[in-house]
C-alpha atoms as a PDB file:
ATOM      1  CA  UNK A   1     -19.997  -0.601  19.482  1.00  0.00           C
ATOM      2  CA  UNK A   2     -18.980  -0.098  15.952  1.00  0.00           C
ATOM      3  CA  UNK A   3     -20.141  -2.790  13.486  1.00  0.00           C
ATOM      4  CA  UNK A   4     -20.402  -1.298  10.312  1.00  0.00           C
ATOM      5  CA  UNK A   5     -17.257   0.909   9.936  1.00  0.00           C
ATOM      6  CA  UNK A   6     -15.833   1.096   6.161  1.00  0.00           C
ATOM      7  CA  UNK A   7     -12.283   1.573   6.347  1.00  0.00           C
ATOM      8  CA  UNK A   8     -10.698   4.062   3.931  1.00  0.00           C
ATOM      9  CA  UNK A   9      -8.104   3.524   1.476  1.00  0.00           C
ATOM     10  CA  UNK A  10      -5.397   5.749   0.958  1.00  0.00           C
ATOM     11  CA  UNK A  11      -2.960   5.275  -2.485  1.00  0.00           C
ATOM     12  CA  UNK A  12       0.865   5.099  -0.794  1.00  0.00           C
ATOM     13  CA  UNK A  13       2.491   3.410  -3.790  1.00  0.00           C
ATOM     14  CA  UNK A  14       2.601   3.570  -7.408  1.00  0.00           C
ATOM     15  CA  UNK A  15       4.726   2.037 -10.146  1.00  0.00           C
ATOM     16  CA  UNK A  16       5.407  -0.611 -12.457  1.00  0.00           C
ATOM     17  CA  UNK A  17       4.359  -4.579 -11.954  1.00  0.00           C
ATOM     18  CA  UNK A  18       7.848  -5.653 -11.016  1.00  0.00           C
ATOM     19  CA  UNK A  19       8.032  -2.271  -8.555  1.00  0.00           C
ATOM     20  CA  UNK A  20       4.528  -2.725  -7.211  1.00  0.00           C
ATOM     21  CA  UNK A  21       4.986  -6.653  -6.610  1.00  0.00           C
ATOM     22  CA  UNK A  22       8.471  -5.741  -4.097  1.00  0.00           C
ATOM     23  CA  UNK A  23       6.925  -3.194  -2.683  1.00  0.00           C
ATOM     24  CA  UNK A  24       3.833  -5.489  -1.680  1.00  0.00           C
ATOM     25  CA  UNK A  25       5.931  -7.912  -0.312  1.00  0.00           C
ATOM     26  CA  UNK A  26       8.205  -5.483   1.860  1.00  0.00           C
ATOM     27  CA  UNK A  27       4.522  -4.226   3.258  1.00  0.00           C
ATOM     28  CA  UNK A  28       3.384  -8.012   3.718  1.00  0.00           C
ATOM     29  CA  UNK A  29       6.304  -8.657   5.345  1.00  0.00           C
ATOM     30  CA  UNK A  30       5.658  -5.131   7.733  1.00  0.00           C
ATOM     31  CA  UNK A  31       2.453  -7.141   8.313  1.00  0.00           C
ATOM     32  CA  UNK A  32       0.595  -4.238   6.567  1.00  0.00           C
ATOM     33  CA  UNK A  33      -2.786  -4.807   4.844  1.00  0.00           C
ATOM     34  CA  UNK A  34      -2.569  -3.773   0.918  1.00  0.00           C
ATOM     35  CA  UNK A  35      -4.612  -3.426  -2.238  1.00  0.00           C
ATOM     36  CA  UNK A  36      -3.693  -3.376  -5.032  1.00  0.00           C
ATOM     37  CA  UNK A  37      -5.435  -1.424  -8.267  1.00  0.00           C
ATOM     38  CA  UNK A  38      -4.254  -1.529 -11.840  1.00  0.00           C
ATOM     39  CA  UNK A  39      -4.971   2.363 -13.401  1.00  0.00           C
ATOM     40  CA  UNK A  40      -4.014   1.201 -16.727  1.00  0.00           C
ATOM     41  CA  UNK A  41      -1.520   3.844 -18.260  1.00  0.00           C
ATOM     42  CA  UNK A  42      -0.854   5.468 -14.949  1.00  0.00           C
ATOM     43  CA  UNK A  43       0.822   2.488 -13.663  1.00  0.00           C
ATOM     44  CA  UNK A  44      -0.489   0.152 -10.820  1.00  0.00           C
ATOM     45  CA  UNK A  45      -1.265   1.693  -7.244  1.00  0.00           C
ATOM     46  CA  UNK A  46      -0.662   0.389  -4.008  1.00  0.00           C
ATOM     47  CA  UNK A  47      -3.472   1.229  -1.213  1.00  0.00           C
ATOM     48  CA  UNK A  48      -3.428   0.933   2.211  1.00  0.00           C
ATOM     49  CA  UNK A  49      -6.015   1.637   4.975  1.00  0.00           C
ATOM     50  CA  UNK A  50      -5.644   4.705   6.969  1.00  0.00           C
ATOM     51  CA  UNK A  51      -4.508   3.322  10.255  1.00  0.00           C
ATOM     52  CA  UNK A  52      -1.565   2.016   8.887  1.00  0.00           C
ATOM     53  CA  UNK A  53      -0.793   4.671   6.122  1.00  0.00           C
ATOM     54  CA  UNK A  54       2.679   6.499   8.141  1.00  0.00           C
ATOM     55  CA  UNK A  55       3.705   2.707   8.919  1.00  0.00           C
ATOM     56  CA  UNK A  56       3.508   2.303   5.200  1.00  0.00           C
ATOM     57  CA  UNK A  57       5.081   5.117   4.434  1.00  0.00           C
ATOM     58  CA  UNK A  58       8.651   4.873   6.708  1.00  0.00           C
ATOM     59  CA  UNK A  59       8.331   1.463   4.752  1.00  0.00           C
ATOM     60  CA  UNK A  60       8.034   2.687   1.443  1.00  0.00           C
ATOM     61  CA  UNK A  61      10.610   5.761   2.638  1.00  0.00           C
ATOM     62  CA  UNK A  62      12.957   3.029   3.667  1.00  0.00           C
ATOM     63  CA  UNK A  63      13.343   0.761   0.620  1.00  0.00           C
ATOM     64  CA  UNK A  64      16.584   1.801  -0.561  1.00  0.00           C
ATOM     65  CA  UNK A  65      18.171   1.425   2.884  1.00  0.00           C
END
């Protein structure tokens, strides 16, 4: 058994506050795990863990459908 597995992050999303704060809530609502990390001039970055990183990305893909 597995007990002390660290779970990778990987960046899927990156924009500004308003941008980063509907994307969160589209993953949220995808019941997707996110963190979020604020790179100063390079905007504010959405991670996810790895197991879910395509989900989030046919979410992200899909947010002007």
């Amino acid at each position: 058994m597995i007990t002390g597995r660290k779970i990778s992050q990987i960046d899927v999303f990156a924009g500004s506050p308003w941008e980063v704060a509907s994307m969160k809530s589209r993953l949220n609502a995808a019941y997707i795990q996110v963190s979020i990390k604020d790179n100063g001039a390079r905007g504010i970055q959405i991670m996810v863990p790895c197991e879910y990183y395509t989900a989030a990305m046919r979410v992200i893909n899909n947010r002007f459908s």
